[in-house]
N, C-alpha and C. Protein backbone atom coordinates (compact mmCIF):
# COMPACT_ATOMS: atom_id res chain seq x y z
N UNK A 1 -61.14 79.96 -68.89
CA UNK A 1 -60.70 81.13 -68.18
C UNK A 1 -61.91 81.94 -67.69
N UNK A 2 -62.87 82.09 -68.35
CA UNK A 2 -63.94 82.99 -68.25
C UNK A 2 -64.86 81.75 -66.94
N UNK A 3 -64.88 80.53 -67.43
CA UNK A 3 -65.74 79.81 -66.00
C UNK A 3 -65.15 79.87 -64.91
N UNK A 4 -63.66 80.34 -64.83
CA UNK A 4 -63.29 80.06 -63.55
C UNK A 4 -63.67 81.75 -62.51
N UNK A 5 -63.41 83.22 -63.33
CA UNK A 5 -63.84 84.27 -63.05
C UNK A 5 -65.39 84.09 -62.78
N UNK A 6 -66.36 83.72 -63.47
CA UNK A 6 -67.52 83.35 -63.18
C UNK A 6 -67.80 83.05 -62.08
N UNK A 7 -66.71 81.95 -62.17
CA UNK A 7 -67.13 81.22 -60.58
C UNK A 7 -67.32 82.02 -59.33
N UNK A 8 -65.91 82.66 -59.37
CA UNK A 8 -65.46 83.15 -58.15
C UNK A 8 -66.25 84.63 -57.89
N UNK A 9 -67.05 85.01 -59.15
CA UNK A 9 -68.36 85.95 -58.60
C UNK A 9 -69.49 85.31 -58.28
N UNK A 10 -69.86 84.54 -58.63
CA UNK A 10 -71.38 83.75 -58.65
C UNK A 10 -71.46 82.43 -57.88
N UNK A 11 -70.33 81.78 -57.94
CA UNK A 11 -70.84 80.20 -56.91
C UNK A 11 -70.67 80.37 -55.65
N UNK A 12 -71.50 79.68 -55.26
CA UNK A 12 -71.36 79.62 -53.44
C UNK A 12 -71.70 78.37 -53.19
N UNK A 13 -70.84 78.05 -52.54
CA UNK A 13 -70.59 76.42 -51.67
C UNK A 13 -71.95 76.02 -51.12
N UNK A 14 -72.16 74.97 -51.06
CA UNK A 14 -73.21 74.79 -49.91
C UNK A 14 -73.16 74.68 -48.55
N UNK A 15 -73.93 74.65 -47.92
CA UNK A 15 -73.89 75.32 -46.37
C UNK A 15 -73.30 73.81 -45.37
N UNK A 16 -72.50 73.77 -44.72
CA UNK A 16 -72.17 72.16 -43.92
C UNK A 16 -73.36 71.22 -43.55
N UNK A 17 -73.27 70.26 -43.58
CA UNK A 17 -74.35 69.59 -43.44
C UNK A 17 -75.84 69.68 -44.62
N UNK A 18 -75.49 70.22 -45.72
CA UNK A 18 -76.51 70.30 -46.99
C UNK A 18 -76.79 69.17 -47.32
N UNK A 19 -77.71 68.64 -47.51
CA UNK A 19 -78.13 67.39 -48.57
C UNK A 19 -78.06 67.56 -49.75
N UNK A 20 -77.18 66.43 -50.15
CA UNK A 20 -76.45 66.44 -51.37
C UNK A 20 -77.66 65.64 -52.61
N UNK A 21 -78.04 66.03 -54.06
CA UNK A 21 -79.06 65.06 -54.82
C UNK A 21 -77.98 65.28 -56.05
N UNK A 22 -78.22 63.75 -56.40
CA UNK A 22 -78.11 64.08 -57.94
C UNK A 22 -79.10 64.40 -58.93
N UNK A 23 -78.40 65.02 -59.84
CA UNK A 23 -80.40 65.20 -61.25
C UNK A 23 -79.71 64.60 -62.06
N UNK A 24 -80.69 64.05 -63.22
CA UNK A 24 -80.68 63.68 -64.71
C UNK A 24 -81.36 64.13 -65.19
N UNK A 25 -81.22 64.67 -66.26
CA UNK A 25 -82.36 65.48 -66.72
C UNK A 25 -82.76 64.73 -67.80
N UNK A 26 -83.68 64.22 -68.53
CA UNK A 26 -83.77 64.22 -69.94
C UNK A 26 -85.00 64.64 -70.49
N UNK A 27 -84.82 64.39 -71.87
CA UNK A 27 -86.13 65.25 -72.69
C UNK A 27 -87.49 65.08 -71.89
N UNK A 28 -88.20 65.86 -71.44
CA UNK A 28 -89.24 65.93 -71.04
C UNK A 28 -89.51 65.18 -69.68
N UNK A 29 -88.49 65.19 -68.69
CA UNK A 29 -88.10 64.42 -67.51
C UNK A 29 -86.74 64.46 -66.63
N UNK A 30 -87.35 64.79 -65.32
CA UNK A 30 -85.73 64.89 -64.72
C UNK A 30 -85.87 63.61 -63.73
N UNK A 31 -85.19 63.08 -62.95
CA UNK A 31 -84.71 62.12 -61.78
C UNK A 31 -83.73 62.64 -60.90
N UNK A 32 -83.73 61.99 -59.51
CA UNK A 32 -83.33 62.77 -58.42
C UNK A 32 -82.77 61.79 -57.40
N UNK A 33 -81.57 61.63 -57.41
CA UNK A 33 -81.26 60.70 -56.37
C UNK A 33 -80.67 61.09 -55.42
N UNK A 34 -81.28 60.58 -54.19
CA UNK A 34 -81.19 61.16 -52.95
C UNK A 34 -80.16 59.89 -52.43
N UNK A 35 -78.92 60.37 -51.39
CA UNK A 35 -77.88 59.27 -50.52
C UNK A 35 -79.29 58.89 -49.71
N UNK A 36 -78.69 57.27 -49.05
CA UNK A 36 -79.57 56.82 -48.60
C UNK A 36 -79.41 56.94 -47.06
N UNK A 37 -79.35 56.46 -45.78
CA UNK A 37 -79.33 56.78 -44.69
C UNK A 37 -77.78 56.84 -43.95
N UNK A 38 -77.12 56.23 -44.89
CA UNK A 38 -75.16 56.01 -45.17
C UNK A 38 -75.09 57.17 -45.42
N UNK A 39 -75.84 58.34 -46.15
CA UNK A 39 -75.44 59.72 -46.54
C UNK A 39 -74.45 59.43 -48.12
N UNK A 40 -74.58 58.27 -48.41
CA UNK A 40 -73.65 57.89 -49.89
C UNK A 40 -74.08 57.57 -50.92
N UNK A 41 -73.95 58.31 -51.95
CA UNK A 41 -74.43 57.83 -53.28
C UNK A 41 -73.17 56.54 -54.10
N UNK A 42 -74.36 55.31 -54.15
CA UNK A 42 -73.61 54.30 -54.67
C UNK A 42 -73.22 54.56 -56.05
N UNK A 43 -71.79 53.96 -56.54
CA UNK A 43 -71.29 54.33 -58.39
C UNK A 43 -72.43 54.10 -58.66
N UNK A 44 -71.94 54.81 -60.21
CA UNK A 44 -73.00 54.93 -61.62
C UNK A 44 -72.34 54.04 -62.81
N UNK A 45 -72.71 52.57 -63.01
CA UNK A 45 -72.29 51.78 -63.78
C UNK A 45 -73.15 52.12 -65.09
N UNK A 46 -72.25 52.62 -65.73
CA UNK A 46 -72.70 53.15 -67.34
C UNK A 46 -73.28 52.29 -68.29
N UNK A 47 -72.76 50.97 -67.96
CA UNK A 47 -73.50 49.83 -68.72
C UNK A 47 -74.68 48.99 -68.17
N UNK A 48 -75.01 49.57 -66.61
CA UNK A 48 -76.11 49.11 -66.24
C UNK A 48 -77.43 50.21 -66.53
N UNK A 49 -77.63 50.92 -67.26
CA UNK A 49 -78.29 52.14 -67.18
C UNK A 49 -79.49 52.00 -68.25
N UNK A 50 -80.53 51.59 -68.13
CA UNK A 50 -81.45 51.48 -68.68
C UNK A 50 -83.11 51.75 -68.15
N UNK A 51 -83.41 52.65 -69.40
CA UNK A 51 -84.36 53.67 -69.19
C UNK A 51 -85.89 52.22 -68.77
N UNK A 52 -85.71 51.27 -69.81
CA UNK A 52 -86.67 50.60 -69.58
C UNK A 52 -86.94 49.78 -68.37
N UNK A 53 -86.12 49.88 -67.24
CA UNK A 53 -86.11 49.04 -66.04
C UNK A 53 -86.58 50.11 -65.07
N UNK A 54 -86.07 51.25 -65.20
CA UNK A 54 -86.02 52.37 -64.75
C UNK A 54 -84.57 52.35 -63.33
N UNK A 55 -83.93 52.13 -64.46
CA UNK A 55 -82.41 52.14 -63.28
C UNK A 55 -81.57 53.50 -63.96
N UNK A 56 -82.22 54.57 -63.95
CA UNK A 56 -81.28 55.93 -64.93
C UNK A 56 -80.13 56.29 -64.36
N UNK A 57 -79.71 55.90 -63.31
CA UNK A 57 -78.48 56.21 -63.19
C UNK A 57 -77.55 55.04 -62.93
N UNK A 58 -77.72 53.78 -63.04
CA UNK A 58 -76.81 52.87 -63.66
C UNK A 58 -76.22 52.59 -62.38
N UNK A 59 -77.09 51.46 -61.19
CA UNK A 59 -77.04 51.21 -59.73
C UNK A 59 -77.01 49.74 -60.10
N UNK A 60 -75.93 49.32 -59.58
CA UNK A 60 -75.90 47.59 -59.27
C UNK A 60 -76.22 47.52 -57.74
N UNK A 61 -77.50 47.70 -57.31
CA UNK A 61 -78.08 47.14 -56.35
C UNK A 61 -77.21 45.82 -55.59
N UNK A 62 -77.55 45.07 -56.34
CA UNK A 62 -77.23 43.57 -55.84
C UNK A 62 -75.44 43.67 -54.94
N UNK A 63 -74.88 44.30 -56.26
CA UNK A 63 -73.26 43.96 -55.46
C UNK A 63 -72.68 45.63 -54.64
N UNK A 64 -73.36 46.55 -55.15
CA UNK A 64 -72.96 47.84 -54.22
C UNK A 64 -73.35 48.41 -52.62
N UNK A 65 -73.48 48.24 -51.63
CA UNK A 65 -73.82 48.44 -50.52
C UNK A 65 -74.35 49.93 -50.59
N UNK A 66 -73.25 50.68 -50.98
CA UNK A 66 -73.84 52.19 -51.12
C UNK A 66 -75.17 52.10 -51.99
N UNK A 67 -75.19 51.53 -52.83
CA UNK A 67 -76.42 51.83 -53.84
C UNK A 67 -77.34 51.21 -53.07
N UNK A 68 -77.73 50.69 -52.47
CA UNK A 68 -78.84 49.65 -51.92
C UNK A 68 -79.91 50.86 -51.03
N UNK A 69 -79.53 51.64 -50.98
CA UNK A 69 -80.86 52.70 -49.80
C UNK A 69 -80.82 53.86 -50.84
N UNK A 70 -80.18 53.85 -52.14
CA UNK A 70 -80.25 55.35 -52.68
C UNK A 70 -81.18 55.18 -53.16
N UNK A 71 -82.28 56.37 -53.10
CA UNK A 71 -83.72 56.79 -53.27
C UNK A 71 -83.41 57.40 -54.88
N UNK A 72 -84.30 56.72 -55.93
CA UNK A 72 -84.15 57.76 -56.93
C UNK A 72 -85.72 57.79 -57.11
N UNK A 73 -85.75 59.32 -57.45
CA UNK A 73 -87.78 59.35 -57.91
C UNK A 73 -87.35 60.67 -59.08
N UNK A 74 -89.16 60.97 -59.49
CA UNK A 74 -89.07 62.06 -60.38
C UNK A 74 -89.74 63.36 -59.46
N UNK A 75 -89.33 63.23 -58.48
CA UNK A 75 -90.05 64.46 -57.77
C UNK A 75 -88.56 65.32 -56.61
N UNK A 76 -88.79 66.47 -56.82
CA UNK A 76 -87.69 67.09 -56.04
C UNK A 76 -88.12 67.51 -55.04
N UNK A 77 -87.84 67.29 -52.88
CA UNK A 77 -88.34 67.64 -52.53
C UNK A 77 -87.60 68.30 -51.66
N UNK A 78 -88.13 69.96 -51.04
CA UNK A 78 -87.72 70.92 -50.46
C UNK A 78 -87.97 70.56 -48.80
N UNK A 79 -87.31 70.70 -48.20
CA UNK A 79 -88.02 70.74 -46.55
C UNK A 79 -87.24 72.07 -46.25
């Protein structure tokens, strides 16, 4: 009850045409995935997600089309 009053003082939509990122944050590290030139972020396969490959948000490349251009890095960038 109290997040939804919150909301409706404090959130604001983003503006049409915003570029959309995802974050991950973890201990001492965030990641940032940017849609790729499709403007689409490919699913997040939960069982593909491993820190040691560096696939953190769990992208089947091979069989997802959307996932194939999504940019993930550790840097956030402003234009």
């Amino acid at each position: 009850m109290g997040f939804r009053a919150w909301a409706k003082m404090y959130f604001i939509g983003s503006e049409p045409g915003a570029l959309r990122i995802e974050v991950l944050g973890e201990q001492f590290a965030f990641y940032f995935r940017y849609p790729g030139s499709d403007g689409k972020f490919g699913p997040t396969h939960v069982e593909k997600v491993d820190d040691a490959t560096g696939n953190f948000f769990g992208l089947d490349r091979d069989r997802d089309a959307d996932s194939k251009d999504d940019v993930v890095t550790a840097t956030m960038v402003f234009r």
